[in-house]
C-alpha atoms as a PDB file:
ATOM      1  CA  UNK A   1     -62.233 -85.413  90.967  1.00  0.00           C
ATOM      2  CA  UNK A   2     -60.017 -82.529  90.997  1.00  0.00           C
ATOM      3  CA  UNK A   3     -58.853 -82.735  87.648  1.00  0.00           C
ATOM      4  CA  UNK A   4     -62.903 -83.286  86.365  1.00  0.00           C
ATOM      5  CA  UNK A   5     -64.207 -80.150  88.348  1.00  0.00           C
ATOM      6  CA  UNK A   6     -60.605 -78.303  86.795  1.00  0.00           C
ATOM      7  CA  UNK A   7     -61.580 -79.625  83.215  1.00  0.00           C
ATOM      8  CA  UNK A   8     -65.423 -78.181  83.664  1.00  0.00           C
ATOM      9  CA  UNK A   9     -64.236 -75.007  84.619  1.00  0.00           C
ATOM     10  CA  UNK A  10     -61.602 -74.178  81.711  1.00  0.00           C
ATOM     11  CA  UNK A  11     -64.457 -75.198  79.099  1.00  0.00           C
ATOM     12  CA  UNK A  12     -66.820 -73.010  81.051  1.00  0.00           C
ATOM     13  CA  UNK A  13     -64.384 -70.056  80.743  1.00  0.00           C
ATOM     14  CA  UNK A  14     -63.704 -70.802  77.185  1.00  0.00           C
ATOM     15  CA  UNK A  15     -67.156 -71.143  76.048  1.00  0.00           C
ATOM     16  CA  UNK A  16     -68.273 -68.229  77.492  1.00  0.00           C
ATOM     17  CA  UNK A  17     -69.143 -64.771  75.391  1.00  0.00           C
ATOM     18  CA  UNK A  18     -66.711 -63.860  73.481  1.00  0.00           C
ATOM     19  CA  UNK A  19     -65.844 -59.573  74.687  1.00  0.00           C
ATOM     20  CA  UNK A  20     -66.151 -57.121  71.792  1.00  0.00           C
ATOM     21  CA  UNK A  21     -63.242 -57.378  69.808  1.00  0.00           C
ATOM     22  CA  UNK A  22     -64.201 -54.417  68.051  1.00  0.00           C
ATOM     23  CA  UNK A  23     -64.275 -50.702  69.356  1.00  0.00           C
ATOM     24  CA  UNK A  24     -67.184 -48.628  69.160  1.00  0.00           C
ATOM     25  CA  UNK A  25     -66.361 -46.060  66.842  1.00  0.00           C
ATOM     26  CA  UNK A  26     -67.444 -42.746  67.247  1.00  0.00           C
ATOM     27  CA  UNK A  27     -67.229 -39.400  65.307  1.00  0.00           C
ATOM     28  CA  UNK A  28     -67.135 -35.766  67.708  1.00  0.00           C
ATOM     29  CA  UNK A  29     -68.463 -32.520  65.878  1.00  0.00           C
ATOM     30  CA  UNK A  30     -68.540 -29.419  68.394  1.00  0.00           C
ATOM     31  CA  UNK A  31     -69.729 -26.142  67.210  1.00  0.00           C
ATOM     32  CA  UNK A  32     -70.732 -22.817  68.864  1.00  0.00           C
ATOM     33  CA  UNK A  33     -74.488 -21.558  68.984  1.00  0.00           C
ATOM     34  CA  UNK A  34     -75.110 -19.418  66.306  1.00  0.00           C
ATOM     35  CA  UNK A  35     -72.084 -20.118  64.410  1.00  0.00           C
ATOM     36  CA  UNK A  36     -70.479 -22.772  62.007  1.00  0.00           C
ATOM     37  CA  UNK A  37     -67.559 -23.271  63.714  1.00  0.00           C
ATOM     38  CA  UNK A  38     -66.077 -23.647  67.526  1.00  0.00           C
ATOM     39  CA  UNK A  39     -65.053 -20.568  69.425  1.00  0.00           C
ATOM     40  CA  UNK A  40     -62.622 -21.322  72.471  1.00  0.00           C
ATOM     41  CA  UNK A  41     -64.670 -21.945  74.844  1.00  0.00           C
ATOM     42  CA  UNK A  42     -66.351 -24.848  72.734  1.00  0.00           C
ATOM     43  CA  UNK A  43     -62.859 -25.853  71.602  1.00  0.00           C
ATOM     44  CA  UNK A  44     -62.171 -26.339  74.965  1.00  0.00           C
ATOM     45  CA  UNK A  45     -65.421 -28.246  75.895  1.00  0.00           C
ATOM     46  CA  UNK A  46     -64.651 -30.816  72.552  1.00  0.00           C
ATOM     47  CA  UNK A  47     -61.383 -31.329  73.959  1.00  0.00           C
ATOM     48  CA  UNK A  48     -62.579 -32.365  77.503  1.00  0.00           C
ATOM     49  CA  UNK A  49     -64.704 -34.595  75.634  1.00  0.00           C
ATOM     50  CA  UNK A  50     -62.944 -35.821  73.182  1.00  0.00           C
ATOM     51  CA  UNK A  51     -60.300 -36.574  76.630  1.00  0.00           C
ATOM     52  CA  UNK A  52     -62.955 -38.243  78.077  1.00  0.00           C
ATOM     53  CA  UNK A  53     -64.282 -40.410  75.467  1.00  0.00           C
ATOM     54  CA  UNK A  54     -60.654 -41.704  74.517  1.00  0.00           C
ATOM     55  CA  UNK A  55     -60.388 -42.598  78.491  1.00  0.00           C
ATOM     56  CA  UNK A  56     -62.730 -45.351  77.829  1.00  0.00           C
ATOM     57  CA  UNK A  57     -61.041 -48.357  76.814  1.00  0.00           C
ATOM     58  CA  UNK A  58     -63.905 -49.857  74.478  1.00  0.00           C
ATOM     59  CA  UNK A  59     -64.286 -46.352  72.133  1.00  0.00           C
ATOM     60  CA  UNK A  60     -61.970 -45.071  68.798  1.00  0.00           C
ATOM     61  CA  UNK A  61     -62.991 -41.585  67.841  1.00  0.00           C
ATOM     62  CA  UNK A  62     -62.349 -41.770  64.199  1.00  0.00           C
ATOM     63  CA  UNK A  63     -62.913 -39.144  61.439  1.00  0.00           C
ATOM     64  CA  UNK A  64     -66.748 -38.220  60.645  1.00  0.00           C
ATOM     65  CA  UNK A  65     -66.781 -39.069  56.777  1.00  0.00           C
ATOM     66  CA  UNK A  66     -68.587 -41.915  56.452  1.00  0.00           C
ATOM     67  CA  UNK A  67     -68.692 -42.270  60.393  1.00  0.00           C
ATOM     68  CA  UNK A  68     -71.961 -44.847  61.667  1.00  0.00           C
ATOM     69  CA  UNK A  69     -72.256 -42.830  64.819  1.00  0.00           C
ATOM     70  CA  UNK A  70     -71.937 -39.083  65.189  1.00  0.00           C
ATOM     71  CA  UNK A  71     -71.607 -37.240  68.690  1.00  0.00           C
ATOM     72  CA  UNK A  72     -72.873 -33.363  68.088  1.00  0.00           C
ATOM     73  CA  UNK A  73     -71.913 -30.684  70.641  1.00  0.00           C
ATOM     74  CA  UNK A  74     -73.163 -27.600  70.450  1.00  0.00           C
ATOM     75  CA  UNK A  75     -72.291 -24.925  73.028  1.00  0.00           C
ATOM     76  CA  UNK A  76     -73.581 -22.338  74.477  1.00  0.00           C
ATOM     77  CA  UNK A  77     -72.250 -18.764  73.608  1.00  0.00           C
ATOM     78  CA  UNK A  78     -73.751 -16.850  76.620  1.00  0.00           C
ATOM     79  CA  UNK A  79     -70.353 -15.410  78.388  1.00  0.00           C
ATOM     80  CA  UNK A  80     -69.997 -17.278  82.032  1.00  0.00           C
ATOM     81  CA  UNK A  81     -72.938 -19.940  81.806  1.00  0.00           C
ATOM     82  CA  UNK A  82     -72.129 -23.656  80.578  1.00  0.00           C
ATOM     83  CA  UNK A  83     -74.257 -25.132  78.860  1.00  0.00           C
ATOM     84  CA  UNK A  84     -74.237 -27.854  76.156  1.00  0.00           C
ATOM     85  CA  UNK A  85     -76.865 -29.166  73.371  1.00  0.00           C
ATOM     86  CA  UNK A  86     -75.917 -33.138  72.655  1.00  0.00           C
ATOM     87  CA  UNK A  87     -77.302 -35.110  69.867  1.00  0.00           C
ATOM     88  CA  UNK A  88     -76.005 -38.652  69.288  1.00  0.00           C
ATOM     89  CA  UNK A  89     -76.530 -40.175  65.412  1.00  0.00           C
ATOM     90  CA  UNK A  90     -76.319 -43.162  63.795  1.00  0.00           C
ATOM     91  CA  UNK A  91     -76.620 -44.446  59.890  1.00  0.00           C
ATOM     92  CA  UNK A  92     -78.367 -47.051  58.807  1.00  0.00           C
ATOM     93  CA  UNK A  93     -76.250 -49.625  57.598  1.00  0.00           C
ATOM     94  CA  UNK A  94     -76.953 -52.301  54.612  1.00  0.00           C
ATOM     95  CA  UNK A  95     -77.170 -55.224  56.871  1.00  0.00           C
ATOM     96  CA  UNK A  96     -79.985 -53.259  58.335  1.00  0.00           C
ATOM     97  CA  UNK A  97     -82.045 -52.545  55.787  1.00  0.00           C
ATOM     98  CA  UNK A  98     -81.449 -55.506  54.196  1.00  0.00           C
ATOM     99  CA  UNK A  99     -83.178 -57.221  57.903  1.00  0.00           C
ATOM    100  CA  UNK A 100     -85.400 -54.291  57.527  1.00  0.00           C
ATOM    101  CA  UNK A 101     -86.732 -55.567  54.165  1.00  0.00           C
ATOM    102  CA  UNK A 102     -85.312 -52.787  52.185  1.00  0.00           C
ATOM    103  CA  UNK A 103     -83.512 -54.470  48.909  1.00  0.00           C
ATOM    104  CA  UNK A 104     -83.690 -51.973  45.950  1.00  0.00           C
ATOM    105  CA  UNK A 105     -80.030 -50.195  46.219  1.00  0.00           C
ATOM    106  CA  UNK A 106     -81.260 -46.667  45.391  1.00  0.00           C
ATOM    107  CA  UNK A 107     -83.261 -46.679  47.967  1.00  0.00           C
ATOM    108  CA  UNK A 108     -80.727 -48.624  50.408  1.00  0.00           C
ATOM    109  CA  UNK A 109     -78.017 -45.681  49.236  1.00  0.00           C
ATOM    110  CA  UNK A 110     -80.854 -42.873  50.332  1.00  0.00           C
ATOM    111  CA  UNK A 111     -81.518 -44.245  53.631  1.00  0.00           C
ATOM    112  CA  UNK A 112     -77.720 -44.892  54.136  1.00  0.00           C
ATOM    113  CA  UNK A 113     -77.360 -41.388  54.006  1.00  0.00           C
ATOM    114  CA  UNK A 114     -79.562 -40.140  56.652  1.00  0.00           C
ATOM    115  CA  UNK A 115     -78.477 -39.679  60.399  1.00  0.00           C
ATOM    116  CA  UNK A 116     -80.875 -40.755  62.529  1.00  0.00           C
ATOM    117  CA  UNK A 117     -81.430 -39.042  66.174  1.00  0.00           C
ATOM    118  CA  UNK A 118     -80.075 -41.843  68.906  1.00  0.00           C
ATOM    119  CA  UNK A 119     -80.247 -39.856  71.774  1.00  0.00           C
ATOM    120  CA  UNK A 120     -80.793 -35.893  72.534  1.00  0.00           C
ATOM    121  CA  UNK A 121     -79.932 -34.143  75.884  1.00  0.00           C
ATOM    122  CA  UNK A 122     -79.170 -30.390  77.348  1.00  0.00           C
ATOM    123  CA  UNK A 123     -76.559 -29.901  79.819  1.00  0.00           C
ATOM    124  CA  UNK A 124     -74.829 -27.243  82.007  1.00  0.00           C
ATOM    125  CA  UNK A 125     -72.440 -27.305  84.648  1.00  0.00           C
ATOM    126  CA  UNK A 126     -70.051 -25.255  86.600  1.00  0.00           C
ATOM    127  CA  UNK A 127     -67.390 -25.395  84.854  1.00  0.00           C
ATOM    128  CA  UNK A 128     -66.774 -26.649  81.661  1.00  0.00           C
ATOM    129  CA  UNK A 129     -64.813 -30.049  83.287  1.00  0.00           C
ATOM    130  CA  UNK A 130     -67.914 -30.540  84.962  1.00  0.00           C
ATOM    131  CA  UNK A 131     -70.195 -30.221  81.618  1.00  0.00           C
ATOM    132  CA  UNK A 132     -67.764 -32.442  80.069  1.00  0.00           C
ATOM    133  CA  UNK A 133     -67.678 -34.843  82.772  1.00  0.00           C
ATOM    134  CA  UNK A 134     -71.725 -35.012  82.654  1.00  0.00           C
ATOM    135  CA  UNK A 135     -71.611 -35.172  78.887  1.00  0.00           C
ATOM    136  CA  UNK A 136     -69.109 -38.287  78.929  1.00  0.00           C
ATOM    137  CA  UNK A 137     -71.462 -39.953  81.279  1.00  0.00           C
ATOM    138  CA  UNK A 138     -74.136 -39.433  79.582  1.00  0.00           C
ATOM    139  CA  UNK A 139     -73.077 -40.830  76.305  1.00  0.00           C
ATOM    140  CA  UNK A 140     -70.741 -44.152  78.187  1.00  0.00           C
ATOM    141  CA  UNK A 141     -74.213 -44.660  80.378  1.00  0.00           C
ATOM    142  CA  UNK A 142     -76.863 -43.970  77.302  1.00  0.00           C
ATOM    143  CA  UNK A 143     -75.747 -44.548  73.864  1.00  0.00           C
ATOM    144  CA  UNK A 144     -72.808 -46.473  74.477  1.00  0.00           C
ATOM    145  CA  UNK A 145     -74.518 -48.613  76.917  1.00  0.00           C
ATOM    146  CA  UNK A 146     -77.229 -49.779  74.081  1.00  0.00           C
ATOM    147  CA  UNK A 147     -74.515 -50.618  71.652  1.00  0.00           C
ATOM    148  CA  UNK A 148     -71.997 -52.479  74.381  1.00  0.00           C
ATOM    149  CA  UNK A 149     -75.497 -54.967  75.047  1.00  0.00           C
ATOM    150  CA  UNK A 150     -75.654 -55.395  70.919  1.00  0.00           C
ATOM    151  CA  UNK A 151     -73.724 -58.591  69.722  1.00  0.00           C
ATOM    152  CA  UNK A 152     -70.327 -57.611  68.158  1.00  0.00           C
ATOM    153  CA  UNK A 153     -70.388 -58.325  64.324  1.00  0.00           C
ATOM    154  CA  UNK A 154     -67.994 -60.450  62.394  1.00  0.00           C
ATOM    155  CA  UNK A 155     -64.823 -58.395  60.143  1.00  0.00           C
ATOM    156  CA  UNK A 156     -66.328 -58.348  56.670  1.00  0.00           C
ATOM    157  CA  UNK A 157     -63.084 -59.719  55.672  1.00  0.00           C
ATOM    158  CA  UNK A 158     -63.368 -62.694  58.375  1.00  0.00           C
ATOM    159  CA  UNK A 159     -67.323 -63.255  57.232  1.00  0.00           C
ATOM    160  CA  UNK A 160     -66.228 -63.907  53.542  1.00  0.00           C
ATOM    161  CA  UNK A 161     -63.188 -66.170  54.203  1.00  0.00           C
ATOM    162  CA  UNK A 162     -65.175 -69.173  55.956  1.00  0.00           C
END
């Protein structure tokens, strides 16, 4: 009886959902109000973030070109207030479209091209830790959390093999 109840559980383990293989993979883009690049304050508010967002286990920041999702900072530039503008984007993808009913491949090549808004938020804090912190939340508990409950797709590589 053991051995039966033993046997049950090891094929209940087994068969259970698979965890994402894959890492979420995320581009960061922080730039100053008003100006094209970063001054240091919002250099040091992208690298609290980026800190925080390579703290969790399931995320690989990876370079924006071509990048699915996009995570925009924009700070403030008022001397002594934090504050923080986030957008979080995504691309359309071909599998998409092509679920979406969208076949013709100029069209597909437009629409992969577009960033579309996932989430949009205003922050301020403290300190800038602190409008980090929130901002990693935010993101781990919003954007990230609608991805994570997505079912992890298949290497392209792995898909064509069987």
């Amino acid at each position: 009886m053991r051995f039966v109840t033993a046997v049950m559980i090891v094929a209940c383990v087994s068969t259970a959902a698979p965890a994402r293989a894959q890492k979420i993979q995320l581009s960061l883009i922080a730039r100053s109000e008003g100006r094209p690049d970063r001054d240091a304050t919002a250099s040091a508010l992208y690298d609290e973030v980026r800190k925080g967002l390579e703290a969790l286990t399931d995320v690989e920041l990876v370079p924006s070109d071509g990048s699915r999702r996009i995570v925009w900072i924009i700070g403030g530039a008022t001397a002594g207030q934090y504050a923080a503008s986030l957008m979080v984007t995504e691309r359309y993808d071909r599998e998409t479209l092509m679920v979406l009913g969208i076949e013709d491949d100029d069209m597909a090549h437009r629409m992969m091209a577009l960033q579309i808004v996932a989430d949009h938020q205003i922050f301020t804090g403290k300190s800038l830790q602190d409008l980090a912190k929130r901002i990693v939340t935010a993101i781990d508990t919003g954007a990230l959390a609608r991805v994570r409950k997505l079912p992890p797709r298949e290497n392209q590589e792995l898909r064509i093999k069987n």
